[in-house]
C-alpha atoms as a PDB file:
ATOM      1  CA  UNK A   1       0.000   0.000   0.000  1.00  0.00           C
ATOM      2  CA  UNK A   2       3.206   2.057   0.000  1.00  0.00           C
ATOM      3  CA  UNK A   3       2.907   3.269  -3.425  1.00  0.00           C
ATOM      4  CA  UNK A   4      -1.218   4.401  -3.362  1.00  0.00           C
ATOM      5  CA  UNK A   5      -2.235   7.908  -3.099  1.00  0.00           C
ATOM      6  CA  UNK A   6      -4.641   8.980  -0.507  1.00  0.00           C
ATOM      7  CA  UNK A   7      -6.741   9.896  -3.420  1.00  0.00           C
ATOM      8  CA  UNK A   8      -6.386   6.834  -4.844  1.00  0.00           C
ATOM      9  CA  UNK A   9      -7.253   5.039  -1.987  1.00  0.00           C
ATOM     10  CA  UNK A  10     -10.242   7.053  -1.751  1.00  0.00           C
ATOM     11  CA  UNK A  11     -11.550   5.974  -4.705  1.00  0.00           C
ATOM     12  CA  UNK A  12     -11.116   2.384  -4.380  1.00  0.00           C
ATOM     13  CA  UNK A  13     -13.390   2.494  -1.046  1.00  0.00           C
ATOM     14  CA  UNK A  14     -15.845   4.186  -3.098  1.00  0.00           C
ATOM     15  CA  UNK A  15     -15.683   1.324  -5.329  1.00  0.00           C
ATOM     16  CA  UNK A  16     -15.386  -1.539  -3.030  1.00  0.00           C
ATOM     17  CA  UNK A  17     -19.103  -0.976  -1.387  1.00  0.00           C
ATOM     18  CA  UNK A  18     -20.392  -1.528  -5.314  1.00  0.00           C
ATOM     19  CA  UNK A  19     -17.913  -4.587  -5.350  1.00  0.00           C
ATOM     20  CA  UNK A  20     -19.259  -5.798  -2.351  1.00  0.00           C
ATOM     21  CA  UNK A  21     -22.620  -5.505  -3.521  1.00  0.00           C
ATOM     22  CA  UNK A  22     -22.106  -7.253  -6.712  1.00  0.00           C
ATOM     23  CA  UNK A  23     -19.956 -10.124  -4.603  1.00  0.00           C
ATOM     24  CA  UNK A  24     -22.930 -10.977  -2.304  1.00  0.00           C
ATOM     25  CA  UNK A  25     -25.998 -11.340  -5.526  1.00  0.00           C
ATOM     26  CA  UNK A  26     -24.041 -13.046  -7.916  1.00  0.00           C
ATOM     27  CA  UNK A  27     -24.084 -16.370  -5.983  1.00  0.00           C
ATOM     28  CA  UNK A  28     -27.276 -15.359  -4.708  1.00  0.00           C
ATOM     29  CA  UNK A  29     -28.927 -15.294  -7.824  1.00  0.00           C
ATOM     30  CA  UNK A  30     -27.578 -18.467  -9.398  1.00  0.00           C
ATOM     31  CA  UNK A  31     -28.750 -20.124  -6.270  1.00  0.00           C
ATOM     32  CA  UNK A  32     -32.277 -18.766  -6.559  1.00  0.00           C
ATOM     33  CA  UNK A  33     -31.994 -19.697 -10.548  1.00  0.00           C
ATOM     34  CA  UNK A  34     -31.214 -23.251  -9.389  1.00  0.00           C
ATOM     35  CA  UNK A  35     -34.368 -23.030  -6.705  1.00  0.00           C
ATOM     36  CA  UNK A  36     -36.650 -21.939  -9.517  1.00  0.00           C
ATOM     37  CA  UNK A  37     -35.185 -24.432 -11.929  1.00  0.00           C
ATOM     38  CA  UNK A  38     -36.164 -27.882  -9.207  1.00  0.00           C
ATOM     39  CA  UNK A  39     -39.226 -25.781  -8.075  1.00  0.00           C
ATOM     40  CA  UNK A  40     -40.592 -26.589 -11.669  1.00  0.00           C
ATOM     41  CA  UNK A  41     -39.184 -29.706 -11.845  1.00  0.00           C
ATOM     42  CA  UNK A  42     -40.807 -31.230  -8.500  1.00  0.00           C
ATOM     43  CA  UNK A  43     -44.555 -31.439  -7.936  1.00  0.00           C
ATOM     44  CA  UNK A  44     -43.696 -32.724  -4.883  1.00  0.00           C
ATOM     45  CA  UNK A  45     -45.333 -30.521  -2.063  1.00  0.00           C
ATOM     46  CA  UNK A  46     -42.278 -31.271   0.762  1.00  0.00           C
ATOM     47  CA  UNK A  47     -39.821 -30.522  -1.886  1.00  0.00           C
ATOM     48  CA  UNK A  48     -41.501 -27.256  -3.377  1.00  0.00           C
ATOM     49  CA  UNK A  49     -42.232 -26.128   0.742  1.00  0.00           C
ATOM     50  CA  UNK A  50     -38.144 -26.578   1.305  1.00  0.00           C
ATOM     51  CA  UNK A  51     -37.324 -25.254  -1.867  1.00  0.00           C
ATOM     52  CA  UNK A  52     -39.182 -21.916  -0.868  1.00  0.00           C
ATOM     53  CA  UNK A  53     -37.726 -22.289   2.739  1.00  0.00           C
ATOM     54  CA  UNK A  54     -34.456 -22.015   0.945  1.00  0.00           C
ATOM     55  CA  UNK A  55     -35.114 -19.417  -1.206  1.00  0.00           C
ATOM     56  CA  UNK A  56     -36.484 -17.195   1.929  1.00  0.00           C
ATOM     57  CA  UNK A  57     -32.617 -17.727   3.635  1.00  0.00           C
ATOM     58  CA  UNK A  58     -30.605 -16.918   0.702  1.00  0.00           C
ATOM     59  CA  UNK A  59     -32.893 -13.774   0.086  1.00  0.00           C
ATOM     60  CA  UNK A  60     -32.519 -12.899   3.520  1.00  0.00           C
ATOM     61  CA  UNK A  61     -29.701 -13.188   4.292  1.00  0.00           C
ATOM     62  CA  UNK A  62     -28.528 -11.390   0.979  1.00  0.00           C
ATOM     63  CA  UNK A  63     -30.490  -8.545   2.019  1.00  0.00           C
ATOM     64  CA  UNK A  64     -29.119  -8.376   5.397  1.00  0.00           C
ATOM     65  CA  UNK A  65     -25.114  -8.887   4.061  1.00  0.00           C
ATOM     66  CA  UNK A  66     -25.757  -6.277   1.544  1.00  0.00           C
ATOM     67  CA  UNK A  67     -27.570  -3.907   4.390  1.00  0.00           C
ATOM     68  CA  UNK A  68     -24.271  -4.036   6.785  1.00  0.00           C
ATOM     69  CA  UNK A  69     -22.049  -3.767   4.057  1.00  0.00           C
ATOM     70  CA  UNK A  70     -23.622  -0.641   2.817  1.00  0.00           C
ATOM     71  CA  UNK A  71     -24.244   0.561   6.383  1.00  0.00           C
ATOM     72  CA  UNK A  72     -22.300  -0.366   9.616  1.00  0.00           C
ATOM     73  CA  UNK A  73     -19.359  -2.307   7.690  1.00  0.00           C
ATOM     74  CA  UNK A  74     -18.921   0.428   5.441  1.00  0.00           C
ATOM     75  CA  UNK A  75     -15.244   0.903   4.494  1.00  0.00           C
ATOM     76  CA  UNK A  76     -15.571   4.692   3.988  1.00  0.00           C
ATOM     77  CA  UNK A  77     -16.753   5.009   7.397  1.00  0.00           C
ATOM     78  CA  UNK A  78     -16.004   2.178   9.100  1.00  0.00           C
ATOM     79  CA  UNK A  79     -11.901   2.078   9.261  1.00  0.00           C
ATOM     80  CA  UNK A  80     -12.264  -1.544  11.574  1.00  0.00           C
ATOM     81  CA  UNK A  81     -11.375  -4.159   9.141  1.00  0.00           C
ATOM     82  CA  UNK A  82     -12.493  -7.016  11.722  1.00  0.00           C
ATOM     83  CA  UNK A  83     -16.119  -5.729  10.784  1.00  0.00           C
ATOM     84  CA  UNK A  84     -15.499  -6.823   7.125  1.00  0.00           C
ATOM     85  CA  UNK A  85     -13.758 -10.019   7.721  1.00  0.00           C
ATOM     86  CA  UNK A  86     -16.554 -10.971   9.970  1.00  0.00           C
ATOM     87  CA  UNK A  87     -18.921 -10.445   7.267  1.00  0.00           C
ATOM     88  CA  UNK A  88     -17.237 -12.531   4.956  1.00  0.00           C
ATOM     89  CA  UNK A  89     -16.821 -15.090   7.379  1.00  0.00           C
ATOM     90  CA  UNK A  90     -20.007 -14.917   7.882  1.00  0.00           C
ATOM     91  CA  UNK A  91     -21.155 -15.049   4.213  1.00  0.00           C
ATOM     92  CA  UNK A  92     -18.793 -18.059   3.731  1.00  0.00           C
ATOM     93  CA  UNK A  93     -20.309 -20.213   6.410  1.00  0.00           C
ATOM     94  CA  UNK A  94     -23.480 -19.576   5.158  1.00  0.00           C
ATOM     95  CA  UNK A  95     -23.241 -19.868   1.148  1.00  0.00           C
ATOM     96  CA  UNK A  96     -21.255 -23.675   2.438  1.00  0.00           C
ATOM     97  CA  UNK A  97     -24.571 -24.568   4.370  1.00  0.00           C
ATOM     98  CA  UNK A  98     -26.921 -23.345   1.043  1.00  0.00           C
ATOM     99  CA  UNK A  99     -24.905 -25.142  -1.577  1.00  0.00           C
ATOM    100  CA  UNK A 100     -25.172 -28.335   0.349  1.00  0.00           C
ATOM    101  CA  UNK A 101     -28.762 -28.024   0.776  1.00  0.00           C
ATOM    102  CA  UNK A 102     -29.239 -27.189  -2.520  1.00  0.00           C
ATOM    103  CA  UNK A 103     -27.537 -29.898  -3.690  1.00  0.00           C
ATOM    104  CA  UNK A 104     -29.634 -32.316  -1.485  1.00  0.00           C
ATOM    105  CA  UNK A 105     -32.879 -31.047  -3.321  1.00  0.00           C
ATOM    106  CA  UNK A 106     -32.955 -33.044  -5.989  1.00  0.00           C
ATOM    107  CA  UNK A 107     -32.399 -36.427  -4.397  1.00  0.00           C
ATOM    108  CA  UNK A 108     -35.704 -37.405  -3.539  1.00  0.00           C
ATOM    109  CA  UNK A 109     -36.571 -37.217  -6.970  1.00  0.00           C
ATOM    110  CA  UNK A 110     -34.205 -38.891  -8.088  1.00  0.00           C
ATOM    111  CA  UNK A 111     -35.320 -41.974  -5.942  1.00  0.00           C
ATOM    112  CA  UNK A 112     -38.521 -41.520  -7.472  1.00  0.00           C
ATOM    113  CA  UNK A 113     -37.841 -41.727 -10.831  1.00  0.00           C
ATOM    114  CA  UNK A 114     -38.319 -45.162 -12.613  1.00  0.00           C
ATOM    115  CA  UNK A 115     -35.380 -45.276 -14.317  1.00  0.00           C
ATOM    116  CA  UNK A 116     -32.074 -48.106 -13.605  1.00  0.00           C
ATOM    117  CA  UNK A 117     -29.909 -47.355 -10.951  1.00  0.00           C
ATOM    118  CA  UNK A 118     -26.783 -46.379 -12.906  1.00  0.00           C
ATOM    119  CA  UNK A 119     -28.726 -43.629 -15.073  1.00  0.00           C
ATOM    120  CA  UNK A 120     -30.086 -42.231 -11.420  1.00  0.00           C
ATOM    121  CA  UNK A 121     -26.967 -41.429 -10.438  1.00  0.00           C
ATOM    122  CA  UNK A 122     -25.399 -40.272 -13.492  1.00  0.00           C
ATOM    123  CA  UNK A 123     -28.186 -37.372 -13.643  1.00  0.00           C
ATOM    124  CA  UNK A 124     -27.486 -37.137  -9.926  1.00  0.00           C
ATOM    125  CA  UNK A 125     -24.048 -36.086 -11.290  1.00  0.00           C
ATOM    126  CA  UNK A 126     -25.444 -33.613 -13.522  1.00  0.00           C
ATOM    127  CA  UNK A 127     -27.353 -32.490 -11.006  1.00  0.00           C
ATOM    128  CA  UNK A 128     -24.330 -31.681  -8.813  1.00  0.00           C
ATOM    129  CA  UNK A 129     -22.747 -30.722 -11.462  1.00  0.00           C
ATOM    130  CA  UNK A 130     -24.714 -27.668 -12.127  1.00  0.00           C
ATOM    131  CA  UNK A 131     -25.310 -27.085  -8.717  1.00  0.00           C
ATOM    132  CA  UNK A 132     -21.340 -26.611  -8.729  1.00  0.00           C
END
């Protein structure tokens, strides 16, 4: 940081609250484009009330990320970089716990699917595979 400007590093914390902002919806969305993608694929009632369970959290807690970062966390105002590294903690932890739930969805149709064993779980692979 030796050789940045004060200006300089101005305008990268004016920046970095955009970044931040883009960082938290873009896994965000593709998760709720995966929800909506096994929401239509399973009439099952379970599934579709988990799949809407999820898609509450991962709004949620979007929201609420993208409310600290703009507000208390905010790196114009907020000089504490524990604040920021808690959030991301914090957003790691809980993007883990989504993708693995998310992933999960689609197994109990896959059990319910008359198909041979071998083709069930090669389009569980696919399955995890875009879920990836």
């Amino acid at each position: 940081m030796w050789n940045v400007t004060m200006q300089q590093m101005l305008g990268y914390t004016k920046m970095l609250v955009g970044i931040m902002v883009v960082y938290v919806w873009t896994p965000a969305l593709a998760k709720l484009s995966l929800l909506a993608l096994y929401y239509r694929l399973n009439p099952d009632q379970k599934v579709q009330a988990a799949i809407y369970a999820l898609a509450v959290l991962v709004t949620g807690y979007s929201v609420a990320i993208t409310i600290v970062a703009a507000g208390p966390c905010n790196p114009r105002t907020h000089t504490d970089q524990k604040c920021l590294t808690d959030l991301n903690l914090f957003m790691a932890c809980i993007n883990i716990i989504t993708d693995f739930l998310i992933l999960c969805l689609p197994i109990p149709m896959l059990r319910a699917l008359q198909l041979p064993v071998k083709q069930k779980i090669l389009l569980g692979f696919v399955f995890a595979l875009g879920s990836g």
